[in-house]
Protein backbone atom coordinates (compact mmCIF):
# COMPACT_ATOMS: atom_id res chain seq x y z
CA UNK A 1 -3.12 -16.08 96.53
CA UNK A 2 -2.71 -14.43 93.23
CA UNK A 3 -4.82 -10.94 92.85
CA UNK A 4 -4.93 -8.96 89.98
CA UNK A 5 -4.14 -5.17 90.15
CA UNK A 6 -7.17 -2.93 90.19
CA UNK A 7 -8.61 -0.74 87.48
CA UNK A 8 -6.59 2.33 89.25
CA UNK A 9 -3.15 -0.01 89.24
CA UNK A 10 -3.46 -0.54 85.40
CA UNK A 11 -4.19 2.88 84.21
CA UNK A 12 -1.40 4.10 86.60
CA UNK A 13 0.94 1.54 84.92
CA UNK A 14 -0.07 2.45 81.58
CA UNK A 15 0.67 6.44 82.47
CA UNK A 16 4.20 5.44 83.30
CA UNK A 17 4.23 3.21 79.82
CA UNK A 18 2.69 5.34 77.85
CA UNK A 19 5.07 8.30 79.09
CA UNK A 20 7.85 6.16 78.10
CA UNK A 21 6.57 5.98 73.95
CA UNK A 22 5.16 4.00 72.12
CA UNK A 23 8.52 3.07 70.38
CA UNK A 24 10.40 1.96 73.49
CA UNK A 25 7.08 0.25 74.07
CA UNK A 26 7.16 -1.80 70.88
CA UNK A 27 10.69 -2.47 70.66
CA UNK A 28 10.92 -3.56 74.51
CA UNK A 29 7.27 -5.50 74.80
CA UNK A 30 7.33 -6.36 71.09
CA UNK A 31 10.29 -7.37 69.27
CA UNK A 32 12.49 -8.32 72.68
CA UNK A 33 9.93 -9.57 74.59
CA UNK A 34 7.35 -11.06 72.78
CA UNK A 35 9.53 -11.58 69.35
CA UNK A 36 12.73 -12.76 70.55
CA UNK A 37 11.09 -15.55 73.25
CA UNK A 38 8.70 -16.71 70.72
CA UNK A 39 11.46 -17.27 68.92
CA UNK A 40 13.37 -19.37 71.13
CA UNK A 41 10.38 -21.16 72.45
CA UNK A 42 9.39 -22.03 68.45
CA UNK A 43 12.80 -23.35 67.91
CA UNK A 44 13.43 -25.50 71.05
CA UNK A 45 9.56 -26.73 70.67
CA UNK A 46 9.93 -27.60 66.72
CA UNK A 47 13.61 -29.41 67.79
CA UNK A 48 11.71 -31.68 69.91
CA UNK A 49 8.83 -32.54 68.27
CA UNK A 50 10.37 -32.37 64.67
CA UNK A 51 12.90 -34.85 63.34
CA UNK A 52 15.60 -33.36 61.06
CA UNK A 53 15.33 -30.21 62.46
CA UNK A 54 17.72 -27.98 60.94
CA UNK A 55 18.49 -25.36 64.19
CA UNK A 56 21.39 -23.64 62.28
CA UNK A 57 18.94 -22.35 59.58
CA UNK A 58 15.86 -22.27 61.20
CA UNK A 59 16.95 -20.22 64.63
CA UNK A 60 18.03 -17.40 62.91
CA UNK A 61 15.35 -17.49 60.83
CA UNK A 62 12.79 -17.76 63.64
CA UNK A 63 14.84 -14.64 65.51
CA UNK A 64 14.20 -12.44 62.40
CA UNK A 65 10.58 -13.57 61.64
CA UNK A 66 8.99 -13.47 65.21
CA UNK A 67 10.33 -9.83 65.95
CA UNK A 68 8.85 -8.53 62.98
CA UNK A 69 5.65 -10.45 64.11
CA UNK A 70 6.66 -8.80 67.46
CA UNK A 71 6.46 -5.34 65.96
CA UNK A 72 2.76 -5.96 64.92
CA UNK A 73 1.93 -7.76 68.27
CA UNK A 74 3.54 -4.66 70.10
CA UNK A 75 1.80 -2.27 67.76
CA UNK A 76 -2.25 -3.61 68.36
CA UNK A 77 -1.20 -4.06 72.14
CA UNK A 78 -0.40 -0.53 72.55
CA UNK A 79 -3.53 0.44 70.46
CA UNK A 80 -5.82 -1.53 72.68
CA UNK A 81 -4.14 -0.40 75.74
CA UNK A 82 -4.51 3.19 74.91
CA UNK A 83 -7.55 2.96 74.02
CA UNK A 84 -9.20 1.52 77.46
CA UNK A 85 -6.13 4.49 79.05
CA UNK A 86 -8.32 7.53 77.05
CA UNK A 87 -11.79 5.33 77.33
CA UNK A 88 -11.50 5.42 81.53
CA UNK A 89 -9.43 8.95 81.67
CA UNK A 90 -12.19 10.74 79.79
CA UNK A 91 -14.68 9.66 81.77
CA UNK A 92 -12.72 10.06 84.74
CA UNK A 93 -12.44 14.15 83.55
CA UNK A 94 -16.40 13.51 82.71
């Protein structure tokens, strides 16, 4: 059975991310992660579905697009993250 980690887990993860920067986190989590399989995913998707699909113009373009998306995705997940981090360690120190 699948459990998710506690409330303790999450912020203990986070610590360990957060000590890490928030530019590793983007980069890594972002534009690698989140950018680069998006990417990928897109193109193999759109090459099924789409007749005519032109792969040698559209992968590259897809694997310069989605990181940049991936930068923005990376940035408001880090935001939001660090937010709930401060929200819970504050009123931990409360």
């Amino acid at each position: 059975m699948f459990m998710f980690p506690s409330k303790e887990e999450r912020i203990k993860k986070w610590a360990i991310t957060r000590a890490r920067g928030m530019h590793r986190f983007i980069l890594v989590k972002g534009v690698l992660a989140w950018g680069v399989t998006t990417a990928l995913l897109w193109s193999l998707i759109m090459c099924l579905i789409t007749p005519n699909y032109n792969i040698k113009f559209n992968l590259p373009l897809a694997l310069v697009l989605f990181p940049l998306g991936g930068i923005g995705w990376g940035y408001w997940v880090w935001c939001i993250s660090e937010r709930k981090f401060l929200k819970h360690t504050n009123a931990s120190n409360s």
